[in-house]
C-alpha atoms as a PDB file:
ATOM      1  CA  UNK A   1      24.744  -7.653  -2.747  1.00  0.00           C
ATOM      2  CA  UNK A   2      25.670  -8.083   1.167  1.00  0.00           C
ATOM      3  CA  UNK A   3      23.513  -4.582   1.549  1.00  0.00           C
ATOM      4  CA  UNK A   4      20.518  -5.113  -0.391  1.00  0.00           C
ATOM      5  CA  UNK A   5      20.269  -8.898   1.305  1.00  0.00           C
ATOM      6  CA  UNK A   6      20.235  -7.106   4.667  1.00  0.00           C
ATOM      7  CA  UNK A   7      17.908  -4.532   3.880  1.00  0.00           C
ATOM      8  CA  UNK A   8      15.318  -6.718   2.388  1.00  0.00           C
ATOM      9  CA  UNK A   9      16.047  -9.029   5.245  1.00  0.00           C
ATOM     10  CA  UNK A  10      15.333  -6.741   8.047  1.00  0.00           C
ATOM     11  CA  UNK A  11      13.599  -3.373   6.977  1.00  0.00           C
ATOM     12  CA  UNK A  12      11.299  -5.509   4.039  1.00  0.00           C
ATOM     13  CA  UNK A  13      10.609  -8.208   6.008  1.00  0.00           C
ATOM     14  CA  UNK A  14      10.531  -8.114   9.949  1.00  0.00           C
ATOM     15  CA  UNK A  15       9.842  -4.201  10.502  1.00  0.00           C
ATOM     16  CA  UNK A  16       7.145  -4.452   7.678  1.00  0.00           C
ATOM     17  CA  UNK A  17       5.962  -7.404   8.620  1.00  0.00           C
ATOM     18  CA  UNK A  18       5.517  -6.457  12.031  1.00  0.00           C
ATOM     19  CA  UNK A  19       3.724  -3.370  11.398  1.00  0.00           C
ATOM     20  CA  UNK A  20       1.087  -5.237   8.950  1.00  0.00           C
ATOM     21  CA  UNK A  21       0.504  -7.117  12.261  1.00  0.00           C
ATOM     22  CA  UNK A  22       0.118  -4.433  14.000  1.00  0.00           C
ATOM     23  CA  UNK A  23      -2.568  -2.872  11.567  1.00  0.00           C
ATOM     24  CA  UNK A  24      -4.684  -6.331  11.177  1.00  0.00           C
ATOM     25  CA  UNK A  25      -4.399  -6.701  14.953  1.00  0.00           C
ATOM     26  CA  UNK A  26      -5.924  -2.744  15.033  1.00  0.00           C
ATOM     27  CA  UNK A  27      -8.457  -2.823  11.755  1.00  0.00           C
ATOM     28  CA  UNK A  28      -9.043  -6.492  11.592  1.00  0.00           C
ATOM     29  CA  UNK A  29      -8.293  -8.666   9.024  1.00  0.00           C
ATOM     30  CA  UNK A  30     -10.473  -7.655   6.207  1.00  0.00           C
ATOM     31  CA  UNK A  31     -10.040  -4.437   6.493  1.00  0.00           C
ATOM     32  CA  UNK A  32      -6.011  -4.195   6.513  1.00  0.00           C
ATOM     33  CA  UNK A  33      -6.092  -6.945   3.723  1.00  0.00           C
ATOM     34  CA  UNK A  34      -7.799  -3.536   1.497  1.00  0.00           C
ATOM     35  CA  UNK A  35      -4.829  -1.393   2.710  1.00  0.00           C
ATOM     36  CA  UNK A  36      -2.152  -3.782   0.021  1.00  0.00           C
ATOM     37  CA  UNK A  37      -3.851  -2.028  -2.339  1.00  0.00           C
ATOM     38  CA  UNK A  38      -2.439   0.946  -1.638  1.00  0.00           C
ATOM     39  CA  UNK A  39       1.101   0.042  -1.595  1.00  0.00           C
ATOM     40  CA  UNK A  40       1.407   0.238  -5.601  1.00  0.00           C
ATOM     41  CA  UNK A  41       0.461   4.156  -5.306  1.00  0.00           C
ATOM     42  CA  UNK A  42       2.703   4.576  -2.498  1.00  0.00           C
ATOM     43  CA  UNK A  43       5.482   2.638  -4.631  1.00  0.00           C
ATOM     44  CA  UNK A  44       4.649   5.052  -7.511  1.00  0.00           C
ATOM     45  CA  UNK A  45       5.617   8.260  -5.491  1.00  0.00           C
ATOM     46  CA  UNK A  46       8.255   6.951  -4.182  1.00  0.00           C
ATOM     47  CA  UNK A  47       9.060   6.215  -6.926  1.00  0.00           C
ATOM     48  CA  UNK A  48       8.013  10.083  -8.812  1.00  0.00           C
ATOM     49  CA  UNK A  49      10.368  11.329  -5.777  1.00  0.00           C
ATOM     50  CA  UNK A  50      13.472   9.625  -5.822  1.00  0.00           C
ATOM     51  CA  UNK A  51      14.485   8.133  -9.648  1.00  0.00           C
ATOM     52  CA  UNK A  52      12.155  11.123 -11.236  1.00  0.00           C
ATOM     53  CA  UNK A  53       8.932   8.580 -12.657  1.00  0.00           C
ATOM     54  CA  UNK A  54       6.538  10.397 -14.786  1.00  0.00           C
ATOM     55  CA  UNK A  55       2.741   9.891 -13.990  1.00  0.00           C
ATOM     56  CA  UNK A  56       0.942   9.189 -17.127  1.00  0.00           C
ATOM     57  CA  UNK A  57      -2.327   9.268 -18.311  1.00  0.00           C
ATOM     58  CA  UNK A  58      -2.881   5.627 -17.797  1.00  0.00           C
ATOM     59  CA  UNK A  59      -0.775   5.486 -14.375  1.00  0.00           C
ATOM     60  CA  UNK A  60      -2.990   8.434 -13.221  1.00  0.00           C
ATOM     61  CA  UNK A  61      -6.482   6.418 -14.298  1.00  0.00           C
ATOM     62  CA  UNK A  62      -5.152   3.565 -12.240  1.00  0.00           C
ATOM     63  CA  UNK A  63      -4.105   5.220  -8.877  1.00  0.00           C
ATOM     64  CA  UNK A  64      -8.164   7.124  -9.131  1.00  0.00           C
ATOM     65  CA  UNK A  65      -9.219   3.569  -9.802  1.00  0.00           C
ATOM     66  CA  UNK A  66      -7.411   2.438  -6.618  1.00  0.00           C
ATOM     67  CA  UNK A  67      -9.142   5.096  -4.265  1.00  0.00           C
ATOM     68  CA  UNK A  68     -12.072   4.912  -5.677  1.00  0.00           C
ATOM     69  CA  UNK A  69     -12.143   1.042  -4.798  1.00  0.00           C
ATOM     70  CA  UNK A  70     -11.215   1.885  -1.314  1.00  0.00           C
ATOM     71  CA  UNK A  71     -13.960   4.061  -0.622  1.00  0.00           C
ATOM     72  CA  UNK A  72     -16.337   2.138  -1.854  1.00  0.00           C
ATOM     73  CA  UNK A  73     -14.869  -0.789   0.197  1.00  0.00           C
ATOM     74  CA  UNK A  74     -14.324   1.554   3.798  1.00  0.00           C
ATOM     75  CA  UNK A  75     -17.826   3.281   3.445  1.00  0.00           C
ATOM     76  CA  UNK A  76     -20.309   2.721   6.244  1.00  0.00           C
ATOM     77  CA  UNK A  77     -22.798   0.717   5.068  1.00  0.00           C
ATOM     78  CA  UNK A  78     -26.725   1.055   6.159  1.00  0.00           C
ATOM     79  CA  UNK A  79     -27.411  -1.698   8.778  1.00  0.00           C
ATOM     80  CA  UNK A  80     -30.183  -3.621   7.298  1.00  0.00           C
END
């Protein structure tokens, strides 16, 4: 219990939180706010790596869904 408090205490919270800082203070704002949602794809291969997940048809739809939304939301877009 003792280790998993700590480790969601400092690792999950101050060294993550600092680096999200870090990446809104270099993107801006709107732009870093896209990059949370990537975090479920890198949770899934973390995930495929270390307890053995299987990717499934519906798991795989989803993660082409998610980078698909990105670069439609990072393209350059004509100035007007």
């Amino acid at each position: 219990y003792v280790g998993a408090l700590v480790y969601l205490a400092i690792p999950g919270s101050v060294i993550g939180f600092t680096a999200y800082l870090t990446l809104v203070g270099r993107l801006g704002p709107e732009r870093a706010a896209y990059s949370t949602v990537l975090f479920p794809v890198v949770a899934l291969n973390v995930s495929a790596w270390a307890e053995g997940y299987r990717w499934t048809a519906p798991a795989l739809a989803g993660l082409l869904l998610v980078m698909a939304g990105n670069v439609l939301v990072f393209r350059k877009r004509p100035l007007a």
